[in-house]
N, C-alpha and C. Protein backbone atom coordinates (compact mmCIF):
# COMPACT_ATOMS: atom_id res chain seq x y z
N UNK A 1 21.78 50.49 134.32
CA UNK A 1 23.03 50.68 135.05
C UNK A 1 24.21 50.30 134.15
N UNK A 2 25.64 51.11 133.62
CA UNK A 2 26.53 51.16 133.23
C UNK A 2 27.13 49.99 133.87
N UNK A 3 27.81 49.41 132.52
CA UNK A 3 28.69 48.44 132.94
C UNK A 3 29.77 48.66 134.17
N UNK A 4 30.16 49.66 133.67
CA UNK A 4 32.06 50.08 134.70
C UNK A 4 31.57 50.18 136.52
N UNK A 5 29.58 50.85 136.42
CA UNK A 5 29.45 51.01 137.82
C UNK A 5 28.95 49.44 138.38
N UNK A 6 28.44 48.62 137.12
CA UNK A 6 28.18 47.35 137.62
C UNK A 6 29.84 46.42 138.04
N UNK A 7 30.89 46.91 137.82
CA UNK A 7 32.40 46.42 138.11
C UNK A 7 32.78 46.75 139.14
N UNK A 8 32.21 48.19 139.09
CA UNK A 8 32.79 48.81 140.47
C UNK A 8 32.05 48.39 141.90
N UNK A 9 31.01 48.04 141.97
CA UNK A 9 29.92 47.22 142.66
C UNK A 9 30.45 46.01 142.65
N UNK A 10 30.49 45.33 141.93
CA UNK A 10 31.01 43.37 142.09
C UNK A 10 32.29 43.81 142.63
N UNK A 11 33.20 44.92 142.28
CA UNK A 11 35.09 45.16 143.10
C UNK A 11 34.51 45.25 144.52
N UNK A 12 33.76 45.83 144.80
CA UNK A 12 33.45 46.46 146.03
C UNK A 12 32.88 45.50 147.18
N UNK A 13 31.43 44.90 146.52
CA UNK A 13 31.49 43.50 147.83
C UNK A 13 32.09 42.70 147.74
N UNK A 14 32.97 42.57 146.66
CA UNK A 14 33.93 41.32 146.96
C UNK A 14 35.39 41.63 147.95
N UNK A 15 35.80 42.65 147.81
CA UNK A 15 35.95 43.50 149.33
C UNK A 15 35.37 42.80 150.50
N UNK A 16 34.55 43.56 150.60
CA UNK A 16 33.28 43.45 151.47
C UNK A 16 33.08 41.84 152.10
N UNK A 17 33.25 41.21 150.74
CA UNK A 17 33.42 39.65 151.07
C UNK A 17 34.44 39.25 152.23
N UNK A 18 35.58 39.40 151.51
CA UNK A 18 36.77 39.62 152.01
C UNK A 18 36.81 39.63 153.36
N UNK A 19 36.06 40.57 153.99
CA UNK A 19 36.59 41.40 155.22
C UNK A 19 35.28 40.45 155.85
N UNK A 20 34.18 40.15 155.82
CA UNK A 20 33.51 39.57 156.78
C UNK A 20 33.86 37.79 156.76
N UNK A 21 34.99 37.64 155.99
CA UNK A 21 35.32 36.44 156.18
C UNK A 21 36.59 36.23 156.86
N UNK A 22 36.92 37.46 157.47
CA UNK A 22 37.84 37.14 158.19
C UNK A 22 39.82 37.53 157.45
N UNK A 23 39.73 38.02 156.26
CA UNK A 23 40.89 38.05 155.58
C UNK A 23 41.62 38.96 155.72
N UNK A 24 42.50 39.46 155.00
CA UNK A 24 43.98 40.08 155.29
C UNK A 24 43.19 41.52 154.78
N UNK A 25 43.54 42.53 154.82
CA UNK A 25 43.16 44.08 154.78
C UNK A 25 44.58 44.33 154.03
N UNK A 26 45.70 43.93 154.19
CA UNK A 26 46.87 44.30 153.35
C UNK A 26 46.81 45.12 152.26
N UNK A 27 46.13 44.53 151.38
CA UNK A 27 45.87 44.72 149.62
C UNK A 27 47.24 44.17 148.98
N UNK A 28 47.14 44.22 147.73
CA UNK A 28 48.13 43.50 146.55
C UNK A 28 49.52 44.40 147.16
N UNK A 29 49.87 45.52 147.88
CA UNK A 29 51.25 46.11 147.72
C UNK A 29 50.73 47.47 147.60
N UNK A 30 51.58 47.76 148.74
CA UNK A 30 51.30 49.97 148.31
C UNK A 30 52.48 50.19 146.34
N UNK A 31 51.52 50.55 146.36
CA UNK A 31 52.04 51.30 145.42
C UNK A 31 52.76 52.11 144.88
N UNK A 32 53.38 53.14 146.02
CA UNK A 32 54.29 53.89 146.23
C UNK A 32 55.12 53.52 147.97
N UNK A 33 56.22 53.76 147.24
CA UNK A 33 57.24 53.55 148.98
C UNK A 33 57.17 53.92 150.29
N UNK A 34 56.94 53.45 151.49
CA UNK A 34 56.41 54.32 152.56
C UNK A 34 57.59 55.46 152.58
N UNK A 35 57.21 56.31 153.36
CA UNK A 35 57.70 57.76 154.04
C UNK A 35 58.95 57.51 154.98
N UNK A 36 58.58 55.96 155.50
CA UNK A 36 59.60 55.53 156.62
C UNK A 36 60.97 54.88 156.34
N UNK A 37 60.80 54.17 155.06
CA UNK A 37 61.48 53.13 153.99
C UNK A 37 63.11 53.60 154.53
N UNK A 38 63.35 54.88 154.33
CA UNK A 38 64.71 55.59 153.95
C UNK A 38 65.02 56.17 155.63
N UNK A 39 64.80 56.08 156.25
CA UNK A 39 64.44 56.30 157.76
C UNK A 39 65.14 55.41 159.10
N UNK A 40 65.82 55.88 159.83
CA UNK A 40 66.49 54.81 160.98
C UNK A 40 65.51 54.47 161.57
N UNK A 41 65.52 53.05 162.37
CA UNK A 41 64.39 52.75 163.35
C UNK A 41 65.08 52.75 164.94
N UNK A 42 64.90 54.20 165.17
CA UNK A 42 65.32 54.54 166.62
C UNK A 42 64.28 53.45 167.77
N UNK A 43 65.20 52.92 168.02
CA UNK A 43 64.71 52.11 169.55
C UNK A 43 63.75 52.28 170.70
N UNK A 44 62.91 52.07 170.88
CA UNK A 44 61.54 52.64 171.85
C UNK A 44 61.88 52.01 173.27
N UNK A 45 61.18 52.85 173.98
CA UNK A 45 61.12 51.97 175.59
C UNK A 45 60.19 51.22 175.78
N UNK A 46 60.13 50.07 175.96
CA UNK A 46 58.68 49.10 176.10
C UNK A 46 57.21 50.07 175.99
N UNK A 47 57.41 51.19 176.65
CA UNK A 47 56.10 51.76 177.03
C UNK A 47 55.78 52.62 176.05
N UNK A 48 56.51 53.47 175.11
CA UNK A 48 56.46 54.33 174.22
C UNK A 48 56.25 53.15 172.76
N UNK A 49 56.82 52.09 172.79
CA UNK A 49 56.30 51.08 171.70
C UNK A 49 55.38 50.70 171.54
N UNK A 50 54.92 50.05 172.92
CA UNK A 50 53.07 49.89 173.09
C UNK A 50 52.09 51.06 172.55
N UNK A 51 52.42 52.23 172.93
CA UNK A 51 51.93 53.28 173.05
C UNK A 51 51.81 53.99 171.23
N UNK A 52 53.04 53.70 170.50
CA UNK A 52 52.68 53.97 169.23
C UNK A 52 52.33 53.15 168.26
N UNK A 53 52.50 52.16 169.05
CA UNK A 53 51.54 50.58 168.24
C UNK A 53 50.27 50.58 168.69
N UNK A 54 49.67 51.68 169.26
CA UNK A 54 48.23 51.27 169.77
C UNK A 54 47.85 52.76 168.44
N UNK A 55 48.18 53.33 168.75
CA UNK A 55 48.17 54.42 167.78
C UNK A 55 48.38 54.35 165.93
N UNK A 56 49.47 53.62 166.01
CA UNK A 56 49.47 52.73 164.67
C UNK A 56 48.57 52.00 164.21
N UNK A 57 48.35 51.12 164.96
CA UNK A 57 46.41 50.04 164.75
C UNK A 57 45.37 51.32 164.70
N UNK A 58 45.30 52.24 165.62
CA UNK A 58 44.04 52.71 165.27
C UNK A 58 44.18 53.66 163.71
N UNK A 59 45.45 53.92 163.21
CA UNK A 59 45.39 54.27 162.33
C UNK A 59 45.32 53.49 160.93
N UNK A 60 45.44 52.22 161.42
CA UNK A 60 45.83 51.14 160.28
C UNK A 60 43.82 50.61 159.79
N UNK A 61 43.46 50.77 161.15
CA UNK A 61 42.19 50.60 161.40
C UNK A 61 41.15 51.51 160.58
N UNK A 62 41.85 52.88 160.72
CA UNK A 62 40.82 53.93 159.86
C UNK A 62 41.25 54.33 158.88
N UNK A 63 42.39 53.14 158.13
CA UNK A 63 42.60 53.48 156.69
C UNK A 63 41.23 51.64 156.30
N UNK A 64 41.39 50.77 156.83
CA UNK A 64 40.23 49.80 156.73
C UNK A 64 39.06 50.72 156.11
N UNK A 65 38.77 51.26 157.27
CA UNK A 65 37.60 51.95 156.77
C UNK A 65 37.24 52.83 155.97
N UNK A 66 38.73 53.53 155.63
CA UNK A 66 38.39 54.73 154.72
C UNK A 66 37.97 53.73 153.25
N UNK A 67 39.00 52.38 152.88
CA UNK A 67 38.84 51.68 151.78
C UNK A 67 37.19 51.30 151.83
N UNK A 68 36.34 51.11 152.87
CA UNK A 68 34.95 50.45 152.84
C UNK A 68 34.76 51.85 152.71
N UNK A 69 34.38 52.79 153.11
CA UNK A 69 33.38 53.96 152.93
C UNK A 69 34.20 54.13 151.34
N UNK A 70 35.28 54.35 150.53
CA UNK A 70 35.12 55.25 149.66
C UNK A 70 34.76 54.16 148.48
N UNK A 71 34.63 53.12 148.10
CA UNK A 71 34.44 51.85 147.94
C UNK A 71 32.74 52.00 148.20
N UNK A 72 31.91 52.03 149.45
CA UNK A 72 30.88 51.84 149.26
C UNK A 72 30.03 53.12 148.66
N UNK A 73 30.51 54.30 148.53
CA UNK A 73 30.21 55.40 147.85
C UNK A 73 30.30 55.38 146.64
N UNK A 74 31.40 54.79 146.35
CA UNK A 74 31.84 54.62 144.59
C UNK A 74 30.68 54.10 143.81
N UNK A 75 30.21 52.65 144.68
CA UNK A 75 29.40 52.17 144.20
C UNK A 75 28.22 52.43 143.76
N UNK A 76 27.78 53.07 144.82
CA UNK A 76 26.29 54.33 144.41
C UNK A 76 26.17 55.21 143.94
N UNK A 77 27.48 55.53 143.61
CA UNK A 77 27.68 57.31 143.00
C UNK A 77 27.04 56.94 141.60
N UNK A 78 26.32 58.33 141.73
CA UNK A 78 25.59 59.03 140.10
C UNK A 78 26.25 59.09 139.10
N UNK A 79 27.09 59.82 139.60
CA UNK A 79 27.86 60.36 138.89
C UNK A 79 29.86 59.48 138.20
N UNK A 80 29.94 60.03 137.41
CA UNK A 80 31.41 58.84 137.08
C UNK A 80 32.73 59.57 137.22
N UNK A 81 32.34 60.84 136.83
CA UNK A 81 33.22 61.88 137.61
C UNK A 81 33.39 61.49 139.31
N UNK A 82 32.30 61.75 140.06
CA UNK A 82 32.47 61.44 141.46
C UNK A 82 32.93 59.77 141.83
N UNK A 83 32.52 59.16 141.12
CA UNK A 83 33.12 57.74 141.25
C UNK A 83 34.38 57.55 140.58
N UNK A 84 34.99 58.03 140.36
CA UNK A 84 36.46 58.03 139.80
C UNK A 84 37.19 58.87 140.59
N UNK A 85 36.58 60.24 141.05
CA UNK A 85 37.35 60.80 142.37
C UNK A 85 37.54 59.97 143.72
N UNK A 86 36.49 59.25 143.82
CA UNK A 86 36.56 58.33 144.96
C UNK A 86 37.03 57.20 145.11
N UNK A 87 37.57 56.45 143.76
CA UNK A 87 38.47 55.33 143.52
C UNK A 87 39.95 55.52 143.43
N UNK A 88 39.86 57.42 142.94
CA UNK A 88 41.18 57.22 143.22
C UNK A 88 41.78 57.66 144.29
N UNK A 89 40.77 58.30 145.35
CA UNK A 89 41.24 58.86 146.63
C UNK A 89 41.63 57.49 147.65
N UNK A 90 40.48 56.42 147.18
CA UNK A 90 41.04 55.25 147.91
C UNK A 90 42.16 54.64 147.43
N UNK A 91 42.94 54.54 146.50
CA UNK A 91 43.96 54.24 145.67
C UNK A 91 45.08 54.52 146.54
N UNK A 92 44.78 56.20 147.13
CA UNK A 92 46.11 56.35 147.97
C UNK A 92 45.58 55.50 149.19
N UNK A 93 44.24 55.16 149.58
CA UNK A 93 44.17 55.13 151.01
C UNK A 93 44.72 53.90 151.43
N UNK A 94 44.91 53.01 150.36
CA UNK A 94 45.87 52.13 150.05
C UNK A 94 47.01 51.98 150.38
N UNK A 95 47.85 52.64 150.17
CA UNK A 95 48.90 53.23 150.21
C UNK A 95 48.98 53.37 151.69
N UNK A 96 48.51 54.07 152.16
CA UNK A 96 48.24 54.25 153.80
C UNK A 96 48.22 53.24 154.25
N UNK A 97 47.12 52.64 154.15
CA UNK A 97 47.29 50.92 154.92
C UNK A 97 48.36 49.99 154.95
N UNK A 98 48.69 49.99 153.90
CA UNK A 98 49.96 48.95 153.89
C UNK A 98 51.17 49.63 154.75
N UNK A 99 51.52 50.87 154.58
CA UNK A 99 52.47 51.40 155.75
C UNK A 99 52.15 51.57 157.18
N UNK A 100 51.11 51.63 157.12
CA UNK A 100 50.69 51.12 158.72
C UNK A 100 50.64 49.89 158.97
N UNK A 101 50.55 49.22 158.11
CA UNK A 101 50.27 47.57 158.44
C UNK A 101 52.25 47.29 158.46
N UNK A 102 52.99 47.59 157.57
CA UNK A 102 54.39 47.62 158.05
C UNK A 102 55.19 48.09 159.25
N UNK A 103 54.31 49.20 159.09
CA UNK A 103 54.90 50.07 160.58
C UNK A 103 54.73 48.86 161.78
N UNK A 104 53.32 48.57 162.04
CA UNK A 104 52.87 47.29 163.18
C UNK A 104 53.98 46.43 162.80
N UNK A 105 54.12 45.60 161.86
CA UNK A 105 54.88 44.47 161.87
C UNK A 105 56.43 44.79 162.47
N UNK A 106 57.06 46.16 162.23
CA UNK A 106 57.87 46.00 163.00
C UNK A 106 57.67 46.69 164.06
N UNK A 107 56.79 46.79 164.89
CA UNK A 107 56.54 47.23 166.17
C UNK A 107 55.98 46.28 166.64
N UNK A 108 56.05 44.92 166.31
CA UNK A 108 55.64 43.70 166.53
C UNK A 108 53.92 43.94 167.01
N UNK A 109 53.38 44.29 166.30
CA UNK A 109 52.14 44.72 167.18
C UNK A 109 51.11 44.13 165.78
N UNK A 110 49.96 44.09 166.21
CA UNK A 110 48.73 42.99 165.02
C UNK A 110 47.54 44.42 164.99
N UNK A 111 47.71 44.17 163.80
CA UNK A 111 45.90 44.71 163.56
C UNK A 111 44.90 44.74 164.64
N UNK A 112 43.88 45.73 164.27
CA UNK A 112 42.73 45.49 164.94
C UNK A 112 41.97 43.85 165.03
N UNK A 113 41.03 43.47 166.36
CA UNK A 113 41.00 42.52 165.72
C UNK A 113 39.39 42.12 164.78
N UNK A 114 38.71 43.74 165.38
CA UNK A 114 37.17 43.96 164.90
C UNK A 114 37.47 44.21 163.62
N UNK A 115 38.38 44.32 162.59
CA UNK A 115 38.88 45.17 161.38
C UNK A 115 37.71 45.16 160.62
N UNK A 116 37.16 43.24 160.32
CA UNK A 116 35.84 42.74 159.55
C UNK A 116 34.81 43.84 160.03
N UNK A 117 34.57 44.06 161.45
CA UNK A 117 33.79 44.32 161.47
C UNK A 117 33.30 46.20 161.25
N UNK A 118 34.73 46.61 161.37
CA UNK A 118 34.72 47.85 161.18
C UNK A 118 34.37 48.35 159.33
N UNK A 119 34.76 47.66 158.68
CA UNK A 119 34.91 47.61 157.61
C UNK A 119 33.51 47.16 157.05
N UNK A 120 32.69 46.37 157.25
CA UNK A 120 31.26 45.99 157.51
C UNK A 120 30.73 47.13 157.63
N UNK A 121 30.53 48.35 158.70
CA UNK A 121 30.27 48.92 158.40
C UNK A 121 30.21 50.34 158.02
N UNK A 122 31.82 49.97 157.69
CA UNK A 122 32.01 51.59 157.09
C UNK A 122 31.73 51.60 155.69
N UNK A 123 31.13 50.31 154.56
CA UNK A 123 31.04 50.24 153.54
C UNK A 123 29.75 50.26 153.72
N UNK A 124 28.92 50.06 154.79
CA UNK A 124 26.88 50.55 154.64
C UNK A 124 27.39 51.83 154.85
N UNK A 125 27.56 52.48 155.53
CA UNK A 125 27.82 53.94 155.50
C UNK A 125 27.91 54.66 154.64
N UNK A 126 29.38 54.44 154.04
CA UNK A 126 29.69 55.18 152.47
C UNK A 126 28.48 54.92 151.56
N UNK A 127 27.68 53.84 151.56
CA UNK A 127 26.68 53.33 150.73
C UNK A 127 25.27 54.50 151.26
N UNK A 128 25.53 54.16 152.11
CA UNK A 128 24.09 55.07 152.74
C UNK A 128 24.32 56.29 152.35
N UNK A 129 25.44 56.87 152.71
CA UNK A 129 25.59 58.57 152.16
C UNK A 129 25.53 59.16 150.73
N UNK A 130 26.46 57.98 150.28
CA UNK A 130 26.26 58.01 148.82
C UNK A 130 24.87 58.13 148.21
N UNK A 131 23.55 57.78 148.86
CA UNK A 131 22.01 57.23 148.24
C UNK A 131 21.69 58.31 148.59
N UNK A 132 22.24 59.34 149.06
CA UNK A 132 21.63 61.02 149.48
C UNK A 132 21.81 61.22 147.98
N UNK A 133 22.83 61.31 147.55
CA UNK A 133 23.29 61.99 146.14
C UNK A 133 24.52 62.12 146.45
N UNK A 134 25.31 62.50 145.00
CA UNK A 134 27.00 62.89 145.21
C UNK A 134 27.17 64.29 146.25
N UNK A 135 26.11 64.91 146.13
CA UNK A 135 27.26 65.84 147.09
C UNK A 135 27.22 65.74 148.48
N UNK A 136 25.86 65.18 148.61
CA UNK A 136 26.06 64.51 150.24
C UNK A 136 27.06 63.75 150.38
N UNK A 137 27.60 62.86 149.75
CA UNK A 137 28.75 62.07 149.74
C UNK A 137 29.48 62.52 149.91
N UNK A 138 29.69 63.44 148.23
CA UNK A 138 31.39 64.24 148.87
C UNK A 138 31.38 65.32 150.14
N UNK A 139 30.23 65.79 150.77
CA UNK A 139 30.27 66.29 151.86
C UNK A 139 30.52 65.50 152.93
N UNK A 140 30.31 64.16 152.79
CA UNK A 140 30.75 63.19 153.77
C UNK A 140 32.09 62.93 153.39
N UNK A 141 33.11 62.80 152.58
CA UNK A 141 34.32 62.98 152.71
C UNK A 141 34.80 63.80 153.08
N UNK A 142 34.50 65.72 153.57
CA UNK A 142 35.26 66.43 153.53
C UNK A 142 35.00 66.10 155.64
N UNK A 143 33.98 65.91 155.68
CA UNK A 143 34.10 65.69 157.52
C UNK A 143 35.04 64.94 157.58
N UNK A 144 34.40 64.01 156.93
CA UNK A 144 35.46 62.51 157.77
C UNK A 144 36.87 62.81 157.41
N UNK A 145 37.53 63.77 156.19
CA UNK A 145 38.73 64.09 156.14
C UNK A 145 38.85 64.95 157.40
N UNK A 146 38.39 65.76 157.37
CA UNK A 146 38.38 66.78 158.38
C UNK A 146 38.64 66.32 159.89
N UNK A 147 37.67 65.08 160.43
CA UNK A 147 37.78 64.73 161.71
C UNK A 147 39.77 64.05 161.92
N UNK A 148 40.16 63.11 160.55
CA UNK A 148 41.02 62.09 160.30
C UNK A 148 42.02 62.77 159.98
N UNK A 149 41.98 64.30 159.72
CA UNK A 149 43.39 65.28 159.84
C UNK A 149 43.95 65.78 161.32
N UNK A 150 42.61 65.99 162.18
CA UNK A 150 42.72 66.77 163.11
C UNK A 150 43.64 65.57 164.00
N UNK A 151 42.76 63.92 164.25
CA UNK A 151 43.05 63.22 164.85
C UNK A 151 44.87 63.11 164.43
N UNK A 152 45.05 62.68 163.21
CA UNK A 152 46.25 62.44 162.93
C UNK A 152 47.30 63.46 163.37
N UNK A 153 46.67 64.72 163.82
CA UNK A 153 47.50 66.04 164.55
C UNK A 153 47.54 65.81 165.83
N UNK A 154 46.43 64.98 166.43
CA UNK A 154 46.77 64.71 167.83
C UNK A 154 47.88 63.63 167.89
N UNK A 155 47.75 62.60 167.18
CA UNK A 155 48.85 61.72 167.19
C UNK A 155 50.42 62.08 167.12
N UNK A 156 50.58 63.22 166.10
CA UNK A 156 52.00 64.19 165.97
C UNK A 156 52.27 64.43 167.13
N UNK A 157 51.85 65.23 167.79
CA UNK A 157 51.99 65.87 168.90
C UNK A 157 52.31 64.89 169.93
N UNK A 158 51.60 63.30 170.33
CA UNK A 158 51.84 62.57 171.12
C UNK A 158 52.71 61.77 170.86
N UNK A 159 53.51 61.44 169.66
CA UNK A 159 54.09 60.50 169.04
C UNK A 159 55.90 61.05 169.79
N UNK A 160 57.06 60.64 170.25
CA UNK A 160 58.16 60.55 170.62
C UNK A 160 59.28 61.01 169.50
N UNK A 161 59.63 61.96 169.24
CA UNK A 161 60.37 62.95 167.94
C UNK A 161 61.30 62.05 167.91
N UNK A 162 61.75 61.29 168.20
CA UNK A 162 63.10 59.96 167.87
C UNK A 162 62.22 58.86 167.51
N UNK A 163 61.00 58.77 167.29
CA UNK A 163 60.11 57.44 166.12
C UNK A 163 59.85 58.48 164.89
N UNK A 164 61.12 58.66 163.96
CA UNK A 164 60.56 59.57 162.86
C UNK A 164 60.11 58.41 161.74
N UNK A 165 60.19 57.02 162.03
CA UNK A 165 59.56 56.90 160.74
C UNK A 165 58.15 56.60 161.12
N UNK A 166 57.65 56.47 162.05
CA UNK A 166 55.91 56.60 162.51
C UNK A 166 55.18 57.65 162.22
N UNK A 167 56.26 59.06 162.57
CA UNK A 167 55.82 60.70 163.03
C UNK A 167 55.92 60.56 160.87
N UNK A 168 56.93 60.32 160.28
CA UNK A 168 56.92 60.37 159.07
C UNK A 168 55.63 59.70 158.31
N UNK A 169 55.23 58.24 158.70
CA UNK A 169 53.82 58.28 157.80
C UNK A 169 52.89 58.31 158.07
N UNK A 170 52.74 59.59 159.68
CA UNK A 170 51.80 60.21 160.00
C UNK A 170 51.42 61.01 159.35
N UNK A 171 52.22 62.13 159.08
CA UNK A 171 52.65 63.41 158.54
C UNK A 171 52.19 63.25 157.29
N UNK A 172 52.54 62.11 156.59
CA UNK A 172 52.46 62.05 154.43
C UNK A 172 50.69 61.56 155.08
N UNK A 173 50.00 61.17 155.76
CA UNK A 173 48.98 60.88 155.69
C UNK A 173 47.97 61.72 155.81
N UNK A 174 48.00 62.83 156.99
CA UNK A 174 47.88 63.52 157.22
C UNK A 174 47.82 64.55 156.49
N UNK A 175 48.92 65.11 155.38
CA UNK A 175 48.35 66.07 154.23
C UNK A 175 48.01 65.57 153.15
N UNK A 176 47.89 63.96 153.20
CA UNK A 176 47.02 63.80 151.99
C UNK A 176 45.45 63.41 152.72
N UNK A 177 45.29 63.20 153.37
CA UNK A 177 43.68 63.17 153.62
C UNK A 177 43.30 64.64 153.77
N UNK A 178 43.38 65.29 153.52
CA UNK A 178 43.51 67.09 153.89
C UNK A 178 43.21 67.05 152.45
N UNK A 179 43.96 66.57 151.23
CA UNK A 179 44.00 67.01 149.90
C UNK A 179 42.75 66.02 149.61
N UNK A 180 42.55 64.59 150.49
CA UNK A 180 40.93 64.35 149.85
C UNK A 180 40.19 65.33 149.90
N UNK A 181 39.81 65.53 151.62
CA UNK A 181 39.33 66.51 152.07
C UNK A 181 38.61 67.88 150.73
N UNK A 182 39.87 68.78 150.44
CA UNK A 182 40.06 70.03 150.10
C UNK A 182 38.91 69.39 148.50
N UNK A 183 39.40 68.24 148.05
CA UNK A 183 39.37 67.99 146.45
C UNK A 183 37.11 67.33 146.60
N UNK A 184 37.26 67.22 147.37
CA UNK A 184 35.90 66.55 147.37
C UNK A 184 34.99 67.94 147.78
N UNK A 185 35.77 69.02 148.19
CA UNK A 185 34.79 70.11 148.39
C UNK A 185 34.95 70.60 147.38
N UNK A 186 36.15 70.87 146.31
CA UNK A 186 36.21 71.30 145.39
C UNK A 186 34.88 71.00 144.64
N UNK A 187 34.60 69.76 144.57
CA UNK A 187 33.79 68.85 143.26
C UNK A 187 32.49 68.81 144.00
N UNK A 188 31.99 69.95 144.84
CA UNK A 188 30.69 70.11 145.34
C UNK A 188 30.45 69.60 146.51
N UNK A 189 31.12 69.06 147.44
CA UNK A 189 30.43 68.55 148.26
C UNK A 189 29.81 69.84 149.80
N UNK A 190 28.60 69.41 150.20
CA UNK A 190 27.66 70.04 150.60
C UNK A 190 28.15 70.07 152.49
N UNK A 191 28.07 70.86 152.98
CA UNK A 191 28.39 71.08 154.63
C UNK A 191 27.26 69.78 155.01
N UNK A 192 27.93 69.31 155.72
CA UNK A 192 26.75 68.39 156.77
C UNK A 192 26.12 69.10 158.03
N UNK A 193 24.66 68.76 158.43
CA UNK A 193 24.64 69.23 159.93
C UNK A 193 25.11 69.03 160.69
N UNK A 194 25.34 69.66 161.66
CA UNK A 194 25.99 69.89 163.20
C UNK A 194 25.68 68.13 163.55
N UNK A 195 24.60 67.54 163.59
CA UNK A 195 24.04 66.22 164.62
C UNK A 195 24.93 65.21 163.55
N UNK A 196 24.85 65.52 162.61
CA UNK A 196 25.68 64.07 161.50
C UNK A 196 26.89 64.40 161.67
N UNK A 197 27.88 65.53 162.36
CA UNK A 197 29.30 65.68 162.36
C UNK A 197 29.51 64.94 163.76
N UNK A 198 28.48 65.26 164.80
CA UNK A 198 28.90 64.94 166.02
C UNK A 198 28.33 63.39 166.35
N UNK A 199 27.76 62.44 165.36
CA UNK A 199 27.80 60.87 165.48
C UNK A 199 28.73 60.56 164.43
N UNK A 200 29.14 61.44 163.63
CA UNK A 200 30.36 61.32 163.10
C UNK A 200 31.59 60.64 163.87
N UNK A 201 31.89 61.58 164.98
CA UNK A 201 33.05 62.35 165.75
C UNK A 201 32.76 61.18 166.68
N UNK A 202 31.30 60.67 167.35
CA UNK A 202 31.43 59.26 168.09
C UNK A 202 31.47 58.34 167.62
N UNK A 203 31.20 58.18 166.38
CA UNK A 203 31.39 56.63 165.83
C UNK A 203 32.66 56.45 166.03
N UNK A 204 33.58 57.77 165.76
CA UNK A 204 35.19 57.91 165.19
C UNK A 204 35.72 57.72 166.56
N UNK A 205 35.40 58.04 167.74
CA UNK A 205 36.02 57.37 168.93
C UNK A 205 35.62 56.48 169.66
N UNK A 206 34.42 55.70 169.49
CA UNK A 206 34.36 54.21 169.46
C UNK A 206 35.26 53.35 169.21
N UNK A 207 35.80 53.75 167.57
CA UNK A 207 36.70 52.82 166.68
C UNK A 207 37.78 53.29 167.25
N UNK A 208 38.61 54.00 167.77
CA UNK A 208 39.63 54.91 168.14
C UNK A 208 39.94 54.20 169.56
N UNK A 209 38.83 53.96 170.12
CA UNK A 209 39.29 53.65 172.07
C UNK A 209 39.45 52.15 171.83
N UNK A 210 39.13 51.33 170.86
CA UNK A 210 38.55 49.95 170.65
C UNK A 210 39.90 49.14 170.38
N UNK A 211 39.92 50.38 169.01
CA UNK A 211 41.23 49.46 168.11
C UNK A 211 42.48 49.70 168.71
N UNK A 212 42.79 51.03 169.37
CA UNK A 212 43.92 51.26 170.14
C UNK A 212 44.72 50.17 171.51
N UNK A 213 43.27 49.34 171.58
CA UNK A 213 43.89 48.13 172.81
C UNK A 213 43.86 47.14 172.08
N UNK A 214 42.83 46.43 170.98
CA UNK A 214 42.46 45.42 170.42
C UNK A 214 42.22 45.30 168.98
């Protein structure tokens, strides 16, 4: 085993560490400026605030997980090509989190509070898919992009057109998980069956009905 995949493995459960001990999901700083930064913060009605702070967590929630699945894939990947596509797709997913985790703070609203545990096991997952081979993997990114575009379209649609900086780093999220999506089919990844899309699609609203109250 290559040194860089033995680094990328020790980066990865120490993550992993991280999150079943209870710690911050933040990361060091997005890297690039949120979408919302430059943006007025139009005033909500108690009920429309709740309402896009529950929506905000569940999205803050399934950027958690996107960092454990692409993270626990990295780790197993064969290939260094595919493990470098997948470090840097989480790189943005990064990026994502921390603007959702801003967005909450000023919607006075907290994280999930299962995050550890979601993250637990969305990194056996990515790990498990990954041990198919890379293109089962990257076929498991193009669903889970796939399910995490559509959802983020339901959120547009429900979100209040006077919260543009929410609807804004919906939107930048939204066509970049589309461009994981598109880039991981590019680089081979394989259709999944019908039964692995649709415990897909329930795992994904488990975490969705869960994190949206708690």
């Amino acid at each position: 085993m290559s040194l860089r995949k033995l680094r990328a493995i020790d980066h990865a459960l120490g993550l992993l560490d991280t999150a079943l001990a209870g710690g911050g999901f933040e990361g060091p700083g997005a890297g690039r400026e949120s979408p919302a930064a430059t943006l007025e913060d139009t005033p909500l009605s108690t009920h429309d605030r709740l309402d896009v702070a529950g929506m905000m967590r569940v999205n803050h929630t399934g950027e958690v997980c996107a960092q454990a699945l692409y993270l626990g894939q990295a780790a197993v990947a064969r290939n260094e090509r595919t493990r470098s596509q997948l470090l840097a797709a989480a790189g943005e997913e990064l990026d994502h989190l921390n603007w959702c985790q801003h967005r909450l703070d000023q919607l006075q609203a907290q994280p999930s509070l299962f995050n550890p545990l979601w993250y637990a096991g969305s990194f056996a997952i990515g790990a498990g898919a990954a041990f198919f081979g890379d293109r089962v993997s990257l076929g498991f990114v193009v669903e889970t992009e796939r399910q995490v575009e559509a959802h983020l379209g339901e959120h547009l649609e429900r979100m209040p057109l006077r919260d543009q900086r929410s609807r804004a780093i919906v939107a930048t999220m939204q066509r970049e998980e589309a461009e994981h999506g598109a880039n991981a089919q590019a680089a081979g990844g394989v259709e999944l069956p019908a039964l692995v899309k649709r415990m897909m699609a329930f795992s994904a609203g488990v975490m969705k009905a869960v994190a949206y109250r708690i």
